[in-house]
Protein backbone atom coordinates (compact mmCIF):
# COMPACT_ATOMS: atom_id res chain seq x y z
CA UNK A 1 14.27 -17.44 -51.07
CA UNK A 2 14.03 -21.29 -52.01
CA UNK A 3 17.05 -23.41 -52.65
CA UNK A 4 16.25 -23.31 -56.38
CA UNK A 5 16.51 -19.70 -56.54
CA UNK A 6 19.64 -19.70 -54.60
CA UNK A 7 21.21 -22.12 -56.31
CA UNK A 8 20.52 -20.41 -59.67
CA UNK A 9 21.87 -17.16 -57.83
CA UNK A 10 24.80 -18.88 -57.15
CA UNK A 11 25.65 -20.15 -60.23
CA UNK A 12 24.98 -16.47 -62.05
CA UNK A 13 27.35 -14.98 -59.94
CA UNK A 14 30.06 -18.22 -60.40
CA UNK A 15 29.76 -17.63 -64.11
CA UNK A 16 29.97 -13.67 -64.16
CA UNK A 17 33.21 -14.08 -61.92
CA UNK A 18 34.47 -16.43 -64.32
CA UNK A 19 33.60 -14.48 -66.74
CA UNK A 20 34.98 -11.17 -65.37
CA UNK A 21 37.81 -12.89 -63.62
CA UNK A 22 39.07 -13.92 -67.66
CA UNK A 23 38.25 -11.37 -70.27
CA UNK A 24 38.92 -8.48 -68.73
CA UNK A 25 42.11 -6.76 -68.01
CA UNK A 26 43.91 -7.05 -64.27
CA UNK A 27 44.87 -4.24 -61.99
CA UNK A 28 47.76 -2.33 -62.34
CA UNK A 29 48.21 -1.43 -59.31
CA UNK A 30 46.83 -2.71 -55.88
CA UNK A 31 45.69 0.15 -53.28
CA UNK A 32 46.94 -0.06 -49.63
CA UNK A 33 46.35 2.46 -46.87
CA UNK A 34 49.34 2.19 -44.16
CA UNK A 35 48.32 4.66 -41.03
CA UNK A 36 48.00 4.41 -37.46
CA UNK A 37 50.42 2.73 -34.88
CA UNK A 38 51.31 -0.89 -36.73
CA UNK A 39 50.94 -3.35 -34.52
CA UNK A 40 52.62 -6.47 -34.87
CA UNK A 41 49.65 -8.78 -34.49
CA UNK A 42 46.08 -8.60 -34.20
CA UNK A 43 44.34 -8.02 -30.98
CA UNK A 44 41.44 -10.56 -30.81
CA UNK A 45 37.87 -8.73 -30.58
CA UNK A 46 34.16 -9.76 -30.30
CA UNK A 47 32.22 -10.59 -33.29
CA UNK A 48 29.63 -7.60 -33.11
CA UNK A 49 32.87 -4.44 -33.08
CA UNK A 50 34.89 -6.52 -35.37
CA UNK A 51 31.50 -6.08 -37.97
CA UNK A 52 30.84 -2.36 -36.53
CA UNK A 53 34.59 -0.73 -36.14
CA UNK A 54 36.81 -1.81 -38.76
CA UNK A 55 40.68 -2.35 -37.09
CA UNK A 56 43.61 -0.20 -38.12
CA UNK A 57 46.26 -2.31 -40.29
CA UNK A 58 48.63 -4.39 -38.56
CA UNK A 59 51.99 -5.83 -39.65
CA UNK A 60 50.77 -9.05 -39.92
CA UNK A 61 47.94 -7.99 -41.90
CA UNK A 62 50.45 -5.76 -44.34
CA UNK A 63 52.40 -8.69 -45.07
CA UNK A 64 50.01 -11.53 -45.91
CA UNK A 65 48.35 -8.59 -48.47
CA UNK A 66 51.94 -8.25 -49.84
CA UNK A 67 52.31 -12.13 -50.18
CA UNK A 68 48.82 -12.59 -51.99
CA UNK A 69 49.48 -9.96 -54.24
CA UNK A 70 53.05 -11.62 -55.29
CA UNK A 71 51.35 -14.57 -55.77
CA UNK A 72 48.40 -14.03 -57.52
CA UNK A 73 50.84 -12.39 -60.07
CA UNK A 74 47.80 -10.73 -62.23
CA UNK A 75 48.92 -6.66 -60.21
CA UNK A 76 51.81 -5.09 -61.57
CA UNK A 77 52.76 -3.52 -57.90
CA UNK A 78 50.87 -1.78 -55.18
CA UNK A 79 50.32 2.17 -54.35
CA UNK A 80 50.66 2.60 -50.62
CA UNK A 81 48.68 5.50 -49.27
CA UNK A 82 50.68 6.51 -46.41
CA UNK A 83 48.80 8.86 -44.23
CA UNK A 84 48.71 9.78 -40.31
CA UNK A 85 51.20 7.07 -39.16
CA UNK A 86 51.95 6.59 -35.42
CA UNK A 87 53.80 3.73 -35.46
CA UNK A 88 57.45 3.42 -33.80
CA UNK A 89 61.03 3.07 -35.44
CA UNK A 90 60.73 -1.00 -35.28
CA UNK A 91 57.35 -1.40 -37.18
CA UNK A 92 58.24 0.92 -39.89
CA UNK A 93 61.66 -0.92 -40.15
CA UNK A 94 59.78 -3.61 -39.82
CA UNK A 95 57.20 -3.03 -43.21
CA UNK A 96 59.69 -1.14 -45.17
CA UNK A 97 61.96 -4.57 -44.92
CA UNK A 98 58.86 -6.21 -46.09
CA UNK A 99 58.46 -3.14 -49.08
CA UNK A 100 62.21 -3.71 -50.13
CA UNK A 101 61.32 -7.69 -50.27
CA UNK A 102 58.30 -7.45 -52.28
CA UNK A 103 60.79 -5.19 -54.94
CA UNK A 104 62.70 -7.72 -55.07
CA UNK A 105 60.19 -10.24 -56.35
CA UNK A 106 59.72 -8.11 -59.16
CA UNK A 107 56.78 -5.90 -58.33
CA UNK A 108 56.92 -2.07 -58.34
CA UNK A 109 55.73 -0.07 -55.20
CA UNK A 110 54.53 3.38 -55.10
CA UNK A 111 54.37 5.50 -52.65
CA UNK A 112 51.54 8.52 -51.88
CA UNK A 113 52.37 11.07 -48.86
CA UNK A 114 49.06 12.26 -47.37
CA UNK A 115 48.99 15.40 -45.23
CA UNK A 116 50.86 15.33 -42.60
CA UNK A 117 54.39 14.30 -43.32
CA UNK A 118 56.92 13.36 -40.89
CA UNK A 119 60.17 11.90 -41.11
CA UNK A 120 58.98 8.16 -40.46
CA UNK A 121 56.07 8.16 -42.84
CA UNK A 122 59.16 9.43 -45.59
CA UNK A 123 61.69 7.10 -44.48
CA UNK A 124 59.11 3.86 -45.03
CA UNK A 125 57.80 6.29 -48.43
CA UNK A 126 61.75 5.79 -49.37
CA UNK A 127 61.39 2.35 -49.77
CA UNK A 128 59.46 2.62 -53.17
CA UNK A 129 60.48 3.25 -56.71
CA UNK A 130 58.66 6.05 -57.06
CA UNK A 131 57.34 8.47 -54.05
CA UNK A 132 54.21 11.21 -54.70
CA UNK A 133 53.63 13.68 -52.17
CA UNK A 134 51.21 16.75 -52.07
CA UNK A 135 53.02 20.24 -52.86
């Protein structure tokens, strides 16, 4: 494509964000999937499996999502999807410390139990106002 045609591309899709971004009505809720071990921090990968395999959450990960979504201040609270975790005693102490915190700013968390539930994935679950599990 020519730079014209890019430009004017561009500048569509600036408008219909705009657009989008101010007439119509904000998320209640903000989705998050918590599963898998929890790391603390990232483990640095090459360009080509970071694109190809997408990486399981981490704790740093959890919490800058948490911050964002306190700060943008549009979402009302967030629906964690908690499902298959592996993590250890530390790491779920760990994000349900970070859970209690972002109550405490105001926003409302809900929780959603996934098959299989163990005692760790209900203890973080315990965290929110309001926990949903399957029958």
């Amino acid at each position: 494509m020519s730079l014209f045609t890019n430009v004017l591309v561009n500048l569509w899709r600036l408008v219909r964000n705009a657009s989008v971004r101010l007439l119509q009505r904000p998320p209640d809720f903000v989705w998050i999937e918590v599963s898998g071990p929890l790391e603390e921090f990232e483990t640095p990968v090459g360009f080509l499996r970071r694109r190809l395999a997408p990486s399981p959450p981490t704790l740093e990960r959890l919490r800058a999502r948490l911050d964002r979504i306190c700060s943008d201040g549009r979402p009302g609270g967030v629906l964690l999807r908690i499902k298959n975790l592996d993590a250890g005693w530390a790491a779920i102490e760990e994000l349900r410390g970070e859970i209690l915190a972002f109550k405490e700013r105001g926003k409302r968390v809900v929780a959603y139990l996934a098959d299989p539930v163990d005692t760790r994935s209900y203890y973080l679950a315990c965290a929110a106002d309001e926990v949903l599990a399957t029958p």
